[in-house]
C-alpha atoms as a PDB file:
ATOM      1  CA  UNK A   1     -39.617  34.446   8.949  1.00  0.00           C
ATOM      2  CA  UNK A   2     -37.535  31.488   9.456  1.00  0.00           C
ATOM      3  CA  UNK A   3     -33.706  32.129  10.213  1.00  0.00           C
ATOM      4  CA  UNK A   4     -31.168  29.477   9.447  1.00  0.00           C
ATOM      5  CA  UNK A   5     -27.501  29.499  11.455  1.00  0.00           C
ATOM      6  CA  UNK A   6     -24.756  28.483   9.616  1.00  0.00           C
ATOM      7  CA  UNK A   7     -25.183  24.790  11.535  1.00  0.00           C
ATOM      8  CA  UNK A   8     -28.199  24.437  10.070  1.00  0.00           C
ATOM      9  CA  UNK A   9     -27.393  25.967   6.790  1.00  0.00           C
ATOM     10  CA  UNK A  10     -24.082  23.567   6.784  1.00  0.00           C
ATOM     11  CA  UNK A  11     -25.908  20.453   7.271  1.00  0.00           C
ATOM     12  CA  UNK A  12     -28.976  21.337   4.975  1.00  0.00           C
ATOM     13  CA  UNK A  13     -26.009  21.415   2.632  1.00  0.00           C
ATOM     14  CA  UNK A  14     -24.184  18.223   3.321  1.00  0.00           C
ATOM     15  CA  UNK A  15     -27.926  16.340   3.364  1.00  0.00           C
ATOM     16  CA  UNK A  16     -28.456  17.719  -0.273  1.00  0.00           C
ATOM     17  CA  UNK A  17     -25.375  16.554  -1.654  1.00  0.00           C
ATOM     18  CA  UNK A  18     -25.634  13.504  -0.299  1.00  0.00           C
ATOM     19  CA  UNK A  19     -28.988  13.094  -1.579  1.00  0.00           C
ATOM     20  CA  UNK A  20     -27.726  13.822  -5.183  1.00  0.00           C
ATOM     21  CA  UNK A  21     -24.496  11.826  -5.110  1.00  0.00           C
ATOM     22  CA  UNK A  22     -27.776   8.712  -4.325  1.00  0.00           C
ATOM     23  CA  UNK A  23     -29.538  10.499  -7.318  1.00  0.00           C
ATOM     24  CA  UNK A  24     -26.302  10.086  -9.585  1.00  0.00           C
ATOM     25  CA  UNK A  25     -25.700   6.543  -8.773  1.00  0.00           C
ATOM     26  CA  UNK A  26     -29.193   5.784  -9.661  1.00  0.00           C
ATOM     27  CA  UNK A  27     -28.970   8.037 -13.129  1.00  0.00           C
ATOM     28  CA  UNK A  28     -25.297   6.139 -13.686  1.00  0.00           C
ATOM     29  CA  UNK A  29     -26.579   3.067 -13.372  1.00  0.00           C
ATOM     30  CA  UNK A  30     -29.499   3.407 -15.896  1.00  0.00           C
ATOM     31  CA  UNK A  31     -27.820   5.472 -18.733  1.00  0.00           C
ATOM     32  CA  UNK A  32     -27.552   4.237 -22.018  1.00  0.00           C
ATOM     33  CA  UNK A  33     -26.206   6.917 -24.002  1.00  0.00           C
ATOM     34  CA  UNK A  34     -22.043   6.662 -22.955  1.00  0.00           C
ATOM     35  CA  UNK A  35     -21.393  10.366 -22.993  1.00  0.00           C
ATOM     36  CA  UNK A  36     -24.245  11.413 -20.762  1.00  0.00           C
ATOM     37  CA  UNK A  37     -22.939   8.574 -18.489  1.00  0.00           C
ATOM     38  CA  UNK A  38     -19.838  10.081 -18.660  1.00  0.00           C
ATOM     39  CA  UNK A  39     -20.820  13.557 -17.906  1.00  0.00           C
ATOM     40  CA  UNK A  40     -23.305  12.273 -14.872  1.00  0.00           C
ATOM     41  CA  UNK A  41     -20.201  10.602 -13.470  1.00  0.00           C
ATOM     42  CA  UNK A  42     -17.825  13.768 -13.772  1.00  0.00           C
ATOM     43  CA  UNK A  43     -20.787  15.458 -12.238  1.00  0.00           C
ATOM     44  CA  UNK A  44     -21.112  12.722  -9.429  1.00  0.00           C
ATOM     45  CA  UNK A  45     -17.356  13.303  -8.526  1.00  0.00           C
ATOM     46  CA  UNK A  46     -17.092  16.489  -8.121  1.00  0.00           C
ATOM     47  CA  UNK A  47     -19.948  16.391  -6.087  1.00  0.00           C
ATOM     48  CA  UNK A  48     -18.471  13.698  -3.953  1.00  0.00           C
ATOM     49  CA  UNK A  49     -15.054  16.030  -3.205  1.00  0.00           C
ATOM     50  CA  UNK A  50     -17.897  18.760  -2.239  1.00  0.00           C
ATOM     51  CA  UNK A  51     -19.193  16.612  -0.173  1.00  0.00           C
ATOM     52  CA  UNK A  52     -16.063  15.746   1.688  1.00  0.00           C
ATOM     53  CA  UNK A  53     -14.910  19.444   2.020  1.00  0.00           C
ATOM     54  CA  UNK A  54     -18.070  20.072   3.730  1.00  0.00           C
ATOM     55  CA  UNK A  55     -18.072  16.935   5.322  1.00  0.00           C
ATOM     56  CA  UNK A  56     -14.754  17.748   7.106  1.00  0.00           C
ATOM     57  CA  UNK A  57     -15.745  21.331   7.699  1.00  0.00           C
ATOM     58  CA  UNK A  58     -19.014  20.534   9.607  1.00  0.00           C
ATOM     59  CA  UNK A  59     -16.784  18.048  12.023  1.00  0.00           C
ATOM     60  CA  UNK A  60     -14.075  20.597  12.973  1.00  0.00           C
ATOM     61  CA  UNK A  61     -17.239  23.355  13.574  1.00  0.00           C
ATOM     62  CA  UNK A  62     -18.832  20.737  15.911  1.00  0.00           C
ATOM     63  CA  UNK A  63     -21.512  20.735  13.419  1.00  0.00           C
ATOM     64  CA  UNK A  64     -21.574  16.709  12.716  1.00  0.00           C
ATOM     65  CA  UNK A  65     -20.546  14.143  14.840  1.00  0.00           C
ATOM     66  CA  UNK A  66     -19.421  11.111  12.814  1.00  0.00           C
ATOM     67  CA  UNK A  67     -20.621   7.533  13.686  1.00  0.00           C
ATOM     68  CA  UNK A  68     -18.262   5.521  16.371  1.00  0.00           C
ATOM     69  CA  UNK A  69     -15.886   3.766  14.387  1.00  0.00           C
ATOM     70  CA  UNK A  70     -16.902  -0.192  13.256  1.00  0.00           C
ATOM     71  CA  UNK A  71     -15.535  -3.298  15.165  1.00  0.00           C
ATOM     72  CA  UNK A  72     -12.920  -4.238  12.841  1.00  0.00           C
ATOM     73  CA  UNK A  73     -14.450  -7.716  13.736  1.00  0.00           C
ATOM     74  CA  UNK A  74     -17.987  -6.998  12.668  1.00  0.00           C
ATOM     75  CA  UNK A  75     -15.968  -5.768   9.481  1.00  0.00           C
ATOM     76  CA  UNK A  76     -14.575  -8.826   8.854  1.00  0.00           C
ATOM     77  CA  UNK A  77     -17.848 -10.379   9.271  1.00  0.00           C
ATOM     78  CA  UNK A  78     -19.819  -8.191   6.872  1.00  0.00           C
ATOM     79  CA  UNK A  79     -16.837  -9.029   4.491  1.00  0.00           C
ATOM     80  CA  UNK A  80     -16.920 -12.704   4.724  1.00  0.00           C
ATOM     81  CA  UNK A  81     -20.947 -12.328   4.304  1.00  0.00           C
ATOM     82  CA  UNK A  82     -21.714 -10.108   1.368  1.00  0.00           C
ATOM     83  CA  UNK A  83     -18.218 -12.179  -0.346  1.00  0.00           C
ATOM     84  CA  UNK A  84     -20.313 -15.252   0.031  1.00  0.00           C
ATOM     85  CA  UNK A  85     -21.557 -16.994  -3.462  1.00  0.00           C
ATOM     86  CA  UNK A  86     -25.531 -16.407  -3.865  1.00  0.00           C
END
């Protein structure tokens, strides 16, 4: 029988919301009817301040380390690119 710690149960969590909040962008995107787009994106945000209670929680248990911080240059860069006409 497998056994799961609460590190592992934390960030089995955190992965599965993030994979939804993905999932909801996708459904958002492609909905046509205006009140189930409306109810997937009430769903979506809730789901997103889920995600950054357990986000925060799993970084003050040591659970998660965050990615270093971005060169605000490289920042800049990515700005000027993807701001760029096609």
């Amino acid at each position: 029988m497998i056994q799961f710690n609460e590190k592992d149960m934390v960030n089995d969590y955190l992965e599965a919301i993030n994979a939804s909040l993905t999932e909801y962008s996708n459904y958002i995107a492609h909905a046509d009817n205006e009140q189930l787009r409306q109810t997937l994106i009430q769903l979506r945000n809730a789901d997103e301040v889920r995600q950054r209670t357990i986000y925060q929680y799993a970084i003050q248990k040591g659970y998660y380390q965050p990615a270093s911080p971005a060169n605000p240059n490289e920042i800049q860069q990515i700005k000027s690119q993807l701001s760029q006409p096609q």
